[in-house]
PDB file of N, CA and C in Angstrom:
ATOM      1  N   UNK A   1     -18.433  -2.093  39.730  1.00  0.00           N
ATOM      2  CA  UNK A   1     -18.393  -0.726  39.229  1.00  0.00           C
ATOM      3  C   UNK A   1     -17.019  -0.395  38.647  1.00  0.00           C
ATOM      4  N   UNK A   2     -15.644  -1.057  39.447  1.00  0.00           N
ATOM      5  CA  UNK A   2     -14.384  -0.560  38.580  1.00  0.00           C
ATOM      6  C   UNK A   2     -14.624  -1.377  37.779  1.00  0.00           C
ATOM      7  N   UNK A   3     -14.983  -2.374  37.203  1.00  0.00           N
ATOM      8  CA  UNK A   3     -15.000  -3.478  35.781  1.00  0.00           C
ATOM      9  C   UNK A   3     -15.845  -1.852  34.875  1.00  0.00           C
ATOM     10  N   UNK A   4     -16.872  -1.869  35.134  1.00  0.00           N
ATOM     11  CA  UNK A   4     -17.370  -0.715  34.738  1.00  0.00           C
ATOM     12  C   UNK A   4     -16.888   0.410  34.004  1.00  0.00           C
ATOM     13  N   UNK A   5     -16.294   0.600  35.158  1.00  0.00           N
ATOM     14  CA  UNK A   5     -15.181   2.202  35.046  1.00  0.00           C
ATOM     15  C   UNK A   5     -14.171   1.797  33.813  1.00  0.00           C
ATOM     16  N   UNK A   6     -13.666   0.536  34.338  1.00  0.00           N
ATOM     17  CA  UNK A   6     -12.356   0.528  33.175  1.00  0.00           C
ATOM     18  C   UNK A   6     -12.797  -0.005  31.579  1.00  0.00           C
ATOM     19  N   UNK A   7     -13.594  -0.609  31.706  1.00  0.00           N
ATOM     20  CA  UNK A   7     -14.486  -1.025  30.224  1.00  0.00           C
ATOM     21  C   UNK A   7     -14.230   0.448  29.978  1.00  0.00           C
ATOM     22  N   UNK A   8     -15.395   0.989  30.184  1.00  0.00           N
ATOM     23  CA  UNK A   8     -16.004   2.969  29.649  1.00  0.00           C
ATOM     24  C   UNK A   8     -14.283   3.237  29.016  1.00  0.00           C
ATOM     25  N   UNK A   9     -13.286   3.226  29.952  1.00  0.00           N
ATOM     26  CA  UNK A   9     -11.922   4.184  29.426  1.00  0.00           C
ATOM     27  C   UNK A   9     -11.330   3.385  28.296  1.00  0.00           C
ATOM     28  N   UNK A  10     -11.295   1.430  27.913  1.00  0.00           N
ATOM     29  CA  UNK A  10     -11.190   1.471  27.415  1.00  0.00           C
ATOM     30  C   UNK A  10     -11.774   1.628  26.118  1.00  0.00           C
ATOM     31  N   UNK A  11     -13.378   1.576  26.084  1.00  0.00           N
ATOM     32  CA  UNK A  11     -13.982   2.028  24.744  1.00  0.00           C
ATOM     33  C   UNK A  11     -13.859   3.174  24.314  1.00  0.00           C
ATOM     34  N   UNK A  12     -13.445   4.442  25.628  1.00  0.00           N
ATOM     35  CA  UNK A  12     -13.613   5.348  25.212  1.00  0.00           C
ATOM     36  C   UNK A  12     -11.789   5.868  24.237  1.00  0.00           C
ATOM     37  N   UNK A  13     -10.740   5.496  24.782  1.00  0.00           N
ATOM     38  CA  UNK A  13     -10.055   5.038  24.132  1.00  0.00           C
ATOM     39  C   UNK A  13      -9.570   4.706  22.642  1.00  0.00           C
ATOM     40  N   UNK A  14     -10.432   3.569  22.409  1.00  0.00           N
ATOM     41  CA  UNK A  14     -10.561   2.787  20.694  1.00  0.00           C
ATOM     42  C   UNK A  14     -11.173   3.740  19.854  1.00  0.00           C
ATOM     43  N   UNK A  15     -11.978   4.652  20.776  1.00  0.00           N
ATOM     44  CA  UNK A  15     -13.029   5.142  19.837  1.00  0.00           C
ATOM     45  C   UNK A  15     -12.148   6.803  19.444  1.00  0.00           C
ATOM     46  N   UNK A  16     -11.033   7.292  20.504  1.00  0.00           N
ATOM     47  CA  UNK A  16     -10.130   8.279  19.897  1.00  0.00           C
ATOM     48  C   UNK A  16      -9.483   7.721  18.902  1.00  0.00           C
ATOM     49  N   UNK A  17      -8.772   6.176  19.042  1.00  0.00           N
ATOM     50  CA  UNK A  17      -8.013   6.290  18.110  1.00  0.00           C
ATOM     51  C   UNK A  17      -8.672   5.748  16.996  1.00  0.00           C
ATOM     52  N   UNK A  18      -9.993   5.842  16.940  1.00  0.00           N
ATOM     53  CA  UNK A  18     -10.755   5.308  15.328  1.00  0.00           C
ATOM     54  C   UNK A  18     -11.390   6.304  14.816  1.00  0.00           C
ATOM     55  N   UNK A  19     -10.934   7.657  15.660  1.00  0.00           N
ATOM     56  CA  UNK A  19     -11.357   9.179  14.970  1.00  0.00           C
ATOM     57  C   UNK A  19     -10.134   9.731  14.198  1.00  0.00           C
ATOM     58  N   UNK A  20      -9.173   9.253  15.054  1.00  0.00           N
ATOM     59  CA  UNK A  20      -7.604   9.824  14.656  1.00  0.00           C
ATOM     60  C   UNK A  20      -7.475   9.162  13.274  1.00  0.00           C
ATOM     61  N   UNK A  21      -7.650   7.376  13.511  1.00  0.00           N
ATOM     62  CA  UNK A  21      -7.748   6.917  12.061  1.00  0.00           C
ATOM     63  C   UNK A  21      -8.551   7.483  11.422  1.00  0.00           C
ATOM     64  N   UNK A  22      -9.906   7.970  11.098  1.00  0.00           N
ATOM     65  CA  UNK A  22     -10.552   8.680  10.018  1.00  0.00           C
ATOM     66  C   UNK A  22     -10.007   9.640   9.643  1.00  0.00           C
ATOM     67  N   UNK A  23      -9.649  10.358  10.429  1.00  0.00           N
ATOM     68  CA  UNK A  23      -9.283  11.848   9.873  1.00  0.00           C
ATOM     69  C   UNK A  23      -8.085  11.838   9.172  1.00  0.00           C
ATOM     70  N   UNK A  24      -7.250  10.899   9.581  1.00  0.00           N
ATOM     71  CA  UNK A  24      -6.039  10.870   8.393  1.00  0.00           C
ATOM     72  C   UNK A  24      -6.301  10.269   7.594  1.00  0.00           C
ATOM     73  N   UNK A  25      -7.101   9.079   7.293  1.00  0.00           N
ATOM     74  CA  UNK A  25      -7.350   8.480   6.065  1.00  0.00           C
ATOM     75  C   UNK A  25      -8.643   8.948   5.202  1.00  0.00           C
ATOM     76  N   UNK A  26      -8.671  10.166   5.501  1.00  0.00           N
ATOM     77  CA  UNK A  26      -9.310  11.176   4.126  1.00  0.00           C
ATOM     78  C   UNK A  26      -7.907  11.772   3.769  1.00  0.00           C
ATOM     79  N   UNK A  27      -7.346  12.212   5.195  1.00  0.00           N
ATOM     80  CA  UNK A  27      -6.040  13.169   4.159  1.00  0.00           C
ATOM     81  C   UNK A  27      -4.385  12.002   3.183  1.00  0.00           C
ATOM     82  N   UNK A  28      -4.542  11.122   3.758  1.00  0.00           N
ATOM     83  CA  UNK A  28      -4.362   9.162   3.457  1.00  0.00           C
ATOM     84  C   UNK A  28      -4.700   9.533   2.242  1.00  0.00           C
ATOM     85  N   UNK A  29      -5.706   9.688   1.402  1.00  0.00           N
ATOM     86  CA  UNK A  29      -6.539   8.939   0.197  1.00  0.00           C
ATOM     87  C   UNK A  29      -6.542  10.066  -0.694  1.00  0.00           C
ATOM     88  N   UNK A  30      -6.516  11.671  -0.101  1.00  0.00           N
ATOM     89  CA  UNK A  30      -5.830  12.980  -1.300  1.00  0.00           C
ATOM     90  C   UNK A  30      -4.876  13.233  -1.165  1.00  0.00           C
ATOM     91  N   UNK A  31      -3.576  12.618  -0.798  1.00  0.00           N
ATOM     92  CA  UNK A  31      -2.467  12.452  -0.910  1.00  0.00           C
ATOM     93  C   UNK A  31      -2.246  11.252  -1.959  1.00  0.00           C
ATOM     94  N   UNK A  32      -2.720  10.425  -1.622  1.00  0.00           N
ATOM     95  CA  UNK A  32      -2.709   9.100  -2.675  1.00  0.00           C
ATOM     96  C   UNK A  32      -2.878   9.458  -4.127  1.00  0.00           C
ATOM     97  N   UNK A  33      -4.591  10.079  -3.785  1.00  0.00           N
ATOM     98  CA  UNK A  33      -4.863  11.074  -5.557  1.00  0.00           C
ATOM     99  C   UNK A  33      -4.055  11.817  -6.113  1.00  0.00           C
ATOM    100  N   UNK A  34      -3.097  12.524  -5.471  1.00  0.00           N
ATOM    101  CA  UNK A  34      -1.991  13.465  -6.031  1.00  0.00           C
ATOM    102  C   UNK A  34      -0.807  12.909  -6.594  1.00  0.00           C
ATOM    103  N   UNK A  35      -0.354  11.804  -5.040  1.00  0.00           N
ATOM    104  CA  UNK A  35       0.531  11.575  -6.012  1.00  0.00           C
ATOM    105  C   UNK A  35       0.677  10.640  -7.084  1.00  0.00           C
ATOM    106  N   UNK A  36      -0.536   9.922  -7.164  1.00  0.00           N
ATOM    107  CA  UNK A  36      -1.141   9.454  -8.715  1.00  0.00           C
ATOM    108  C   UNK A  36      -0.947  10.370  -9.814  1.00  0.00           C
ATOM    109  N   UNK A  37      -1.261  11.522  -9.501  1.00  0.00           N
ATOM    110  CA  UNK A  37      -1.435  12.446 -10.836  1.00  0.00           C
ATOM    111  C   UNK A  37       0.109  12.867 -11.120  1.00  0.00           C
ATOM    112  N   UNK A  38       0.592  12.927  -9.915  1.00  0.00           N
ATOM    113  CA  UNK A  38       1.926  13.002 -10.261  1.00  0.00           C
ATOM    114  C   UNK A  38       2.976  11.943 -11.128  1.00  0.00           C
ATOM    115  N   UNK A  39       3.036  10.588 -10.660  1.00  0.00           N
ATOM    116  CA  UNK A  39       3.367   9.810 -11.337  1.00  0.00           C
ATOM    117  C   UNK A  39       2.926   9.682 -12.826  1.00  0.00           C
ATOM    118  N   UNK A  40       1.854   9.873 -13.300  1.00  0.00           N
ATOM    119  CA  UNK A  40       0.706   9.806 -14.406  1.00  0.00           C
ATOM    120  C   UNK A  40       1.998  10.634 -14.916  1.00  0.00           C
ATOM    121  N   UNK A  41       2.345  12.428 -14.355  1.00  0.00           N
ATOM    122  CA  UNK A  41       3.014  13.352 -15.381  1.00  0.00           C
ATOM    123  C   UNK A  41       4.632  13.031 -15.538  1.00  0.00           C
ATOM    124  N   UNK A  42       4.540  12.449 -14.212  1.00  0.00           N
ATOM    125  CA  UNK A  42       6.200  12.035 -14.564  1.00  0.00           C
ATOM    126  C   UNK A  42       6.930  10.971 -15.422  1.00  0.00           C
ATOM    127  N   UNK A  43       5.902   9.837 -15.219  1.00  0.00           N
ATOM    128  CA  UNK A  43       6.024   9.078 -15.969  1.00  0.00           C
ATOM    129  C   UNK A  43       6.195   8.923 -17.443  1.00  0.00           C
ATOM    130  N   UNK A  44       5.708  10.137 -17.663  1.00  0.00           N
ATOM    131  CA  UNK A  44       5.899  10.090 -19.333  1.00  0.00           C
ATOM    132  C   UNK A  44       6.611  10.954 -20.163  1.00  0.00           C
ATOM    133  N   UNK A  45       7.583  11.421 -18.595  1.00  0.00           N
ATOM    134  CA  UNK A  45       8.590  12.691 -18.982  1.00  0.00           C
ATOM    135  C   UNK A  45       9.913  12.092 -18.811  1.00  0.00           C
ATOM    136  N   UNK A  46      10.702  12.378 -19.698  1.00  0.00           N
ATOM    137  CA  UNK A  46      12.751  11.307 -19.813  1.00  0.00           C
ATOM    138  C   UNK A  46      12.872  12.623 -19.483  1.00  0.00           C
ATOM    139  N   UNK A  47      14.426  12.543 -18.641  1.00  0.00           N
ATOM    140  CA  UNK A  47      14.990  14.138 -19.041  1.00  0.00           C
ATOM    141  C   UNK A  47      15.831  14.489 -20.180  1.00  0.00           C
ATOM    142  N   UNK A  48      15.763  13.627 -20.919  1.00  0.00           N
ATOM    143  CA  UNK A  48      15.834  13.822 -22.354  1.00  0.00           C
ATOM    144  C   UNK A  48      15.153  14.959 -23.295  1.00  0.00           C
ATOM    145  N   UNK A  49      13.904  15.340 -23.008  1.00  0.00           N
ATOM    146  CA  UNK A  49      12.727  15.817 -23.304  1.00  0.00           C
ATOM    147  C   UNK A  49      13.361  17.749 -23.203  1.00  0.00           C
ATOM    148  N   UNK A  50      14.045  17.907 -21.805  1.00  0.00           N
ATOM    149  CA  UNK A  50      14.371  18.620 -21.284  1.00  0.00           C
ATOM    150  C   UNK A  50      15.328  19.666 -22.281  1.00  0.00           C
ATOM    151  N   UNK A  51      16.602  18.435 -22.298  1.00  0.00           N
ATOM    152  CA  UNK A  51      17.566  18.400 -23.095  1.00  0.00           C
ATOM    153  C   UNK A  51      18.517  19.185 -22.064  1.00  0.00           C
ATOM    154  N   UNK A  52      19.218  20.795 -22.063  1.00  0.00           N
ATOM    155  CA  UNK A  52      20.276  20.977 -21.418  1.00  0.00           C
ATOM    156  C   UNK A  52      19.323  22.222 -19.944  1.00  0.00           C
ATOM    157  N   UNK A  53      18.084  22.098 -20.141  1.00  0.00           N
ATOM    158  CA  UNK A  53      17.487  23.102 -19.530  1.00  0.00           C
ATOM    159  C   UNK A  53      17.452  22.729 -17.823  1.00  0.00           C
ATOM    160  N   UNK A  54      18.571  23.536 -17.167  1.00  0.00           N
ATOM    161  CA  UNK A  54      18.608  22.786 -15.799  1.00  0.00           C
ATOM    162  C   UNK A  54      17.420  23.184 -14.927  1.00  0.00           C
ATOM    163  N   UNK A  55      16.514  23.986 -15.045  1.00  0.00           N
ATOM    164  CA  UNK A  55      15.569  24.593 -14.145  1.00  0.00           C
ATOM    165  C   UNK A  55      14.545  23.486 -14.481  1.00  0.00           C
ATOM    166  N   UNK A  56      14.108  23.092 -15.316  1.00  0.00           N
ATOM    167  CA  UNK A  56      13.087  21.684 -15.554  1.00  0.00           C
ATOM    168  C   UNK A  56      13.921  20.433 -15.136  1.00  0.00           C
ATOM    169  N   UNK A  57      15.194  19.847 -15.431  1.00  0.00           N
ATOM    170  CA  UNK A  57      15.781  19.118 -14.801  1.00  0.00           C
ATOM    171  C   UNK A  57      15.759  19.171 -13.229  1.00  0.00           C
ATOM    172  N   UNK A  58      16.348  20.326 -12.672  1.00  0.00           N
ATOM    173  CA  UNK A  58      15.974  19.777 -11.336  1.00  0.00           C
ATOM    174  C   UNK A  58      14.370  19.936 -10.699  1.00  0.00           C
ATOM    175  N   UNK A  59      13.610  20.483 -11.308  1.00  0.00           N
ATOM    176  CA  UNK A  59      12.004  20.459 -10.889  1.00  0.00           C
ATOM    177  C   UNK A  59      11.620  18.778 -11.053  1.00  0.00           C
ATOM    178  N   UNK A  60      12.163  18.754 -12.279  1.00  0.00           N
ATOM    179  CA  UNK A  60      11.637  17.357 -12.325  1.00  0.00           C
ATOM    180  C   UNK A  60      12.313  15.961 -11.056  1.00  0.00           C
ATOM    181  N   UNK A  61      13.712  16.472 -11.147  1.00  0.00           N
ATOM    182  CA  UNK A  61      14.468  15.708  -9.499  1.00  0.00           C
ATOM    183  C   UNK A  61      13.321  15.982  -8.517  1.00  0.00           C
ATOM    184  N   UNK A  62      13.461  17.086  -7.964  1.00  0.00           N
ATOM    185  CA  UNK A  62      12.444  17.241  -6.755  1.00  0.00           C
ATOM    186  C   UNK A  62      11.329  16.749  -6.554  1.00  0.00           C
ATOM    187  N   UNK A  63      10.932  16.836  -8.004  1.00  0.00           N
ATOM    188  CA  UNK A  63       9.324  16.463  -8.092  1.00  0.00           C
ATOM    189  C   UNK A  63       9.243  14.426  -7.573  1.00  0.00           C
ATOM    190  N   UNK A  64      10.255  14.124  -8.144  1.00  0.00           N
ATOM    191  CA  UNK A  64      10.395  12.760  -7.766  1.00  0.00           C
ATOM    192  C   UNK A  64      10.686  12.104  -6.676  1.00  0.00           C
ATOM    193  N   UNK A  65      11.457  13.000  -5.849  1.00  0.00           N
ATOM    194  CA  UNK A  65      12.068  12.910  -4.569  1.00  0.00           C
ATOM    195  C   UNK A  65      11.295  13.133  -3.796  1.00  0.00           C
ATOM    196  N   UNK A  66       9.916  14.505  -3.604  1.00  0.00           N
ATOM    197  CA  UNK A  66       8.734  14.531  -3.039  1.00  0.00           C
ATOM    198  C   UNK A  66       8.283  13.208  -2.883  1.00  0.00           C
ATOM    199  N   UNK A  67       7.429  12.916  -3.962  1.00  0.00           N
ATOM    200  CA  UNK A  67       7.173  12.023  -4.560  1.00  0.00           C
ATOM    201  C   UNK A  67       7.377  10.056  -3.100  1.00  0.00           C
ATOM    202  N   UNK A  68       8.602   9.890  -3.492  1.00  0.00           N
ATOM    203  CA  UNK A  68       9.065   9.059  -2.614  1.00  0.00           C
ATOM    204  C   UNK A  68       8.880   8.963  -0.940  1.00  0.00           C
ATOM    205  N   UNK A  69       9.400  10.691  -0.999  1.00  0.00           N
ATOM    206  CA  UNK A  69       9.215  11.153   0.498  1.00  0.00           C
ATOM    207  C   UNK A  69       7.899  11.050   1.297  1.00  0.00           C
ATOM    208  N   UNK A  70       6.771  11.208   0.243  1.00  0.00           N
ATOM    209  CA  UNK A  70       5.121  11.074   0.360  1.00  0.00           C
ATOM    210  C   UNK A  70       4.860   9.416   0.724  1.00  0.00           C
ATOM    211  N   UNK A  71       5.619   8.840  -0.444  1.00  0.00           N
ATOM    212  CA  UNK A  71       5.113   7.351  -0.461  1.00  0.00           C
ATOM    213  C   UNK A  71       6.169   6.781   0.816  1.00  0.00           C
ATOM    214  N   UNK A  72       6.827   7.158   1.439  1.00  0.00           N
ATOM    215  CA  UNK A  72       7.443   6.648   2.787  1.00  0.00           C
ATOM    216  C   UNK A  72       6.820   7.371   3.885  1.00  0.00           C
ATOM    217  N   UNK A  73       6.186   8.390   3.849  1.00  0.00           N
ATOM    218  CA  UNK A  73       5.075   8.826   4.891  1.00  0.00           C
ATOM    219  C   UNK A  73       3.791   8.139   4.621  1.00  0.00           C
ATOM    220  N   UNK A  74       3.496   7.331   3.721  1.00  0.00           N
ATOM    221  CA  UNK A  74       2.708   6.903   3.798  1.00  0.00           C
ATOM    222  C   UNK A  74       2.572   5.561   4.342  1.00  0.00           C
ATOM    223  N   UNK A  75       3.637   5.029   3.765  1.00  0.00           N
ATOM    224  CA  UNK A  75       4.028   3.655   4.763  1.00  0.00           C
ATOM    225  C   UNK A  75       4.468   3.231   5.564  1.00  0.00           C
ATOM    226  N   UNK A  76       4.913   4.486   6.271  1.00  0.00           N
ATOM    227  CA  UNK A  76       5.009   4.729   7.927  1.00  0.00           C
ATOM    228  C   UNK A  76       3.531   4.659   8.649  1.00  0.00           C
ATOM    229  N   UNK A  77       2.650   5.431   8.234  1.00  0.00           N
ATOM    230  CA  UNK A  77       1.417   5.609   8.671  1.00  0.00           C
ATOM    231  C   UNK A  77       0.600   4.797   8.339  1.00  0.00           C
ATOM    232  N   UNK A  78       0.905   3.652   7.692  1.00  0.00           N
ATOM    233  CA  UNK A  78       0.292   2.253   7.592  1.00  0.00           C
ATOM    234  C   UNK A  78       0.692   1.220   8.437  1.00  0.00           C
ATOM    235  N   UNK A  79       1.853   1.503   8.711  1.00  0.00           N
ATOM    236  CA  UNK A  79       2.663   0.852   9.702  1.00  0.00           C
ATOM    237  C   UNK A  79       2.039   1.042  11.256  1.00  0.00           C
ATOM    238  N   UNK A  80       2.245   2.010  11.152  1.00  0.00           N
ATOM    239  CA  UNK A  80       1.583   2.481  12.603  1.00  0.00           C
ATOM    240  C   UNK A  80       0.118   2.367  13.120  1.00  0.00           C
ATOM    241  N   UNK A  81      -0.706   2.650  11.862  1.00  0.00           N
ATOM    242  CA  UNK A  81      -2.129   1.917  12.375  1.00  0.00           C
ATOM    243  C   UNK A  81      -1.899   0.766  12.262  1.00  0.00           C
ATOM    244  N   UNK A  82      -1.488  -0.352  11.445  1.00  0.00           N
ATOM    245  CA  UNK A  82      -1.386  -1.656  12.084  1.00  0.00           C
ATOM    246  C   UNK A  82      -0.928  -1.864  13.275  1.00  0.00           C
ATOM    247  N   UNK A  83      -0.223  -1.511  13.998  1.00  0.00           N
ATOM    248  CA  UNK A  83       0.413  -1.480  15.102  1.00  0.00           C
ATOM    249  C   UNK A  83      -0.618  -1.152  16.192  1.00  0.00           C
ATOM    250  N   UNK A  84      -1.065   0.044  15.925  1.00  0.00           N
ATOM    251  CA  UNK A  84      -2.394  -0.002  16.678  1.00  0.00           C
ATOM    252  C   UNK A  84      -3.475  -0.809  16.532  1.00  0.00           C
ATOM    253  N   UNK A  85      -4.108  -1.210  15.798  1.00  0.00           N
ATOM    254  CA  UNK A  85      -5.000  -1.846  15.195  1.00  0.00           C
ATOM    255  C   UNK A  85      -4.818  -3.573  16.302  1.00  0.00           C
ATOM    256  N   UNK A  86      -3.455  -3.998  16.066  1.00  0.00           N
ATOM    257  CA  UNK A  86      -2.880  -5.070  17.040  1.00  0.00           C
ATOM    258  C   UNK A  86      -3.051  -4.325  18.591  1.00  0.00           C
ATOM    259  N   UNK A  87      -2.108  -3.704  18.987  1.00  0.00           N
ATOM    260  CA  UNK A  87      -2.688  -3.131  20.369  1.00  0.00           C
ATOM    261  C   UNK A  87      -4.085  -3.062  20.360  1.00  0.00           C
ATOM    262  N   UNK A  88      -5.056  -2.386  19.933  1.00  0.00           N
ATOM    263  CA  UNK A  88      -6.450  -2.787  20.569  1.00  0.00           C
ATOM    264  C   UNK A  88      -6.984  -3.763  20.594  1.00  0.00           C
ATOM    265  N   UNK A  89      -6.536  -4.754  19.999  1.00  0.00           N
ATOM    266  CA  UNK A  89      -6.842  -6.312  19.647  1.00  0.00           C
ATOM    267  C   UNK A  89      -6.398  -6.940  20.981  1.00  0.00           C
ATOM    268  N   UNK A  90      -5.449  -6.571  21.405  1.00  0.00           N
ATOM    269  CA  UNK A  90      -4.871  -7.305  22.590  1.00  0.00           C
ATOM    270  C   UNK A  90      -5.260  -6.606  23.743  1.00  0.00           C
ATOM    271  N   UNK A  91      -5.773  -5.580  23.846  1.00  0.00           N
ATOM    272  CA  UNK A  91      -6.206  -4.688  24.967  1.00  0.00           C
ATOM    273  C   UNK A  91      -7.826  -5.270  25.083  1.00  0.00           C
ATOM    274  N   UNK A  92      -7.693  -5.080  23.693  1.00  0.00           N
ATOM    275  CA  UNK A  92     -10.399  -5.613  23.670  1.00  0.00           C
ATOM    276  C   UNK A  92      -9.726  -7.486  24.748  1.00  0.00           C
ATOM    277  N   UNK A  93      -9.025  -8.167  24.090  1.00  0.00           N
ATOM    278  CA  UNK A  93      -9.001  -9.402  24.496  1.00  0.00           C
ATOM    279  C   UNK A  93      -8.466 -10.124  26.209  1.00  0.00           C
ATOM    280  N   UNK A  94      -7.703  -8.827  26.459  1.00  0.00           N
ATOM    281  CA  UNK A  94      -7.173  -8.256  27.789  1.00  0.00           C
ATOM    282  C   UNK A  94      -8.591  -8.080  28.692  1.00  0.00           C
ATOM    283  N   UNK A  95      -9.267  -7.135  28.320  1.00  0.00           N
ATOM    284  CA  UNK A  95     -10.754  -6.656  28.414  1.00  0.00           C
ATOM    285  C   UNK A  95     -11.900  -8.027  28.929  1.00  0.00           C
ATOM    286  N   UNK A  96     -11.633  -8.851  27.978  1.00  0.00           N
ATOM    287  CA  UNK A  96     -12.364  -9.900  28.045  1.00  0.00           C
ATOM    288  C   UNK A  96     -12.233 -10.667  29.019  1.00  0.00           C
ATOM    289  N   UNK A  97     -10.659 -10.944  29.434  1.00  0.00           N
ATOM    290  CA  UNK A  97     -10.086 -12.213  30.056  1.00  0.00           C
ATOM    291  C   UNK A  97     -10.919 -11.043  31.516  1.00  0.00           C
ATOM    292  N   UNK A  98     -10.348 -10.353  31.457  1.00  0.00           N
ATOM    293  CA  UNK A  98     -10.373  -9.640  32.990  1.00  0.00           C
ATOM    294  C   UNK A  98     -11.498  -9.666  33.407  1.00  0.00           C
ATOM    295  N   UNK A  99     -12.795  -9.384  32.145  1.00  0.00           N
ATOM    296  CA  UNK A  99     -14.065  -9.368  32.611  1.00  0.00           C
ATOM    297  C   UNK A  99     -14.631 -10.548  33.342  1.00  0.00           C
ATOM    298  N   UNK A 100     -14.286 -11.653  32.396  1.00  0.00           N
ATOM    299  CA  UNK A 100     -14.235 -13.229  32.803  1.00  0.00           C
ATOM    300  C   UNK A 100     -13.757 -13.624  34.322  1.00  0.00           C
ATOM    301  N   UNK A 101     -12.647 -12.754  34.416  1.00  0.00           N
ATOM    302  CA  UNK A 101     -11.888 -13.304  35.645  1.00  0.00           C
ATOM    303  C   UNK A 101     -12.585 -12.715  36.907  1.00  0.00           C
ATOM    304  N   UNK A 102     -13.130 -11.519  36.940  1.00  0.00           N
ATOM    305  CA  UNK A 102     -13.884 -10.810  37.798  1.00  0.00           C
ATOM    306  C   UNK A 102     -15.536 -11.941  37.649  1.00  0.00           C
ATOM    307  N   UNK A 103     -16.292 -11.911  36.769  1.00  0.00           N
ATOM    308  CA  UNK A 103     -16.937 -12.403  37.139  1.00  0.00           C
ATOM    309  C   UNK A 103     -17.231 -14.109  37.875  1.00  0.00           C
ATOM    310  N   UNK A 104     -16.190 -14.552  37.450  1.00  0.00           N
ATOM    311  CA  UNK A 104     -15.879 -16.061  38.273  1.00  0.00           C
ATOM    312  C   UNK A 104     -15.650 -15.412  39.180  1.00  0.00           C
ATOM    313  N   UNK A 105     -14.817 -14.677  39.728  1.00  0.00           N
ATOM    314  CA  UNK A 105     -14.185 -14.297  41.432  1.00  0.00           C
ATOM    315  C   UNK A 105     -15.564 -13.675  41.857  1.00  0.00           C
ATOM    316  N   UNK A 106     -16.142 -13.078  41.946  1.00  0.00           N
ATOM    317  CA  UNK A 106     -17.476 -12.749  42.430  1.00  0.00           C
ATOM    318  C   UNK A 106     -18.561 -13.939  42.227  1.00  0.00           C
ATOM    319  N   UNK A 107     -18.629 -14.948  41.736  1.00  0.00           N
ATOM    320  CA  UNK A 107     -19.629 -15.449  41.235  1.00  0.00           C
ATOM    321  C   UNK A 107     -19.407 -16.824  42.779  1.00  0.00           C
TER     322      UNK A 107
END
């Protein structure tokens, strides 16, 4: 029954953090779309274009610096579900050995 018990906590477990993963990787994937569209407008803007107009010059800084700041939150949070992704790998396989080991010791 504790083999039992502890299976249940850890499925129940994998299965928070494979809700946590969904729900950010919708907000993951319209962040992605944006800042696509962003690059798309920046990309085809020099501040040349501008010429001496500092209020579009620095919109356009910021806009780029966002920009970066997005794409390093994003690869933090890729980082980190891999990281998890490995922890449950070693916890399911943890899972296994233990199950194994209980049932030889009873058997």
């Amino acid at each position: 029954e504790s083999t039992n018990s502890l299976l249940k906590a850890v499925i129940g477990r994998i299965g928070q953090v494979i809700n946590l993963a969904w729900g950010f990787k919708a907000d993951l994937r319209d962040l992605e779309e944006k800042l696509e569209k962003l690059d798309d407008m920046l990309s085809g803007v020099h501040p040349e274009c501008f010429g001496n107009n500092r209020v579009l010059n620095r919109w356009m800084k910021l806009a780029r610096e966002v920009a970066y700041q997005a794409e390093d939150v994003m690869d933090d949070y890729s980082y980190e579900l891999f990281k998890r992704r490995i922890a449950l790998e070693i916890r399911s396989e943890f899972c296994a050995r233990f199950k194994t080991n209980i049932r030889f010791f009873f058997s």
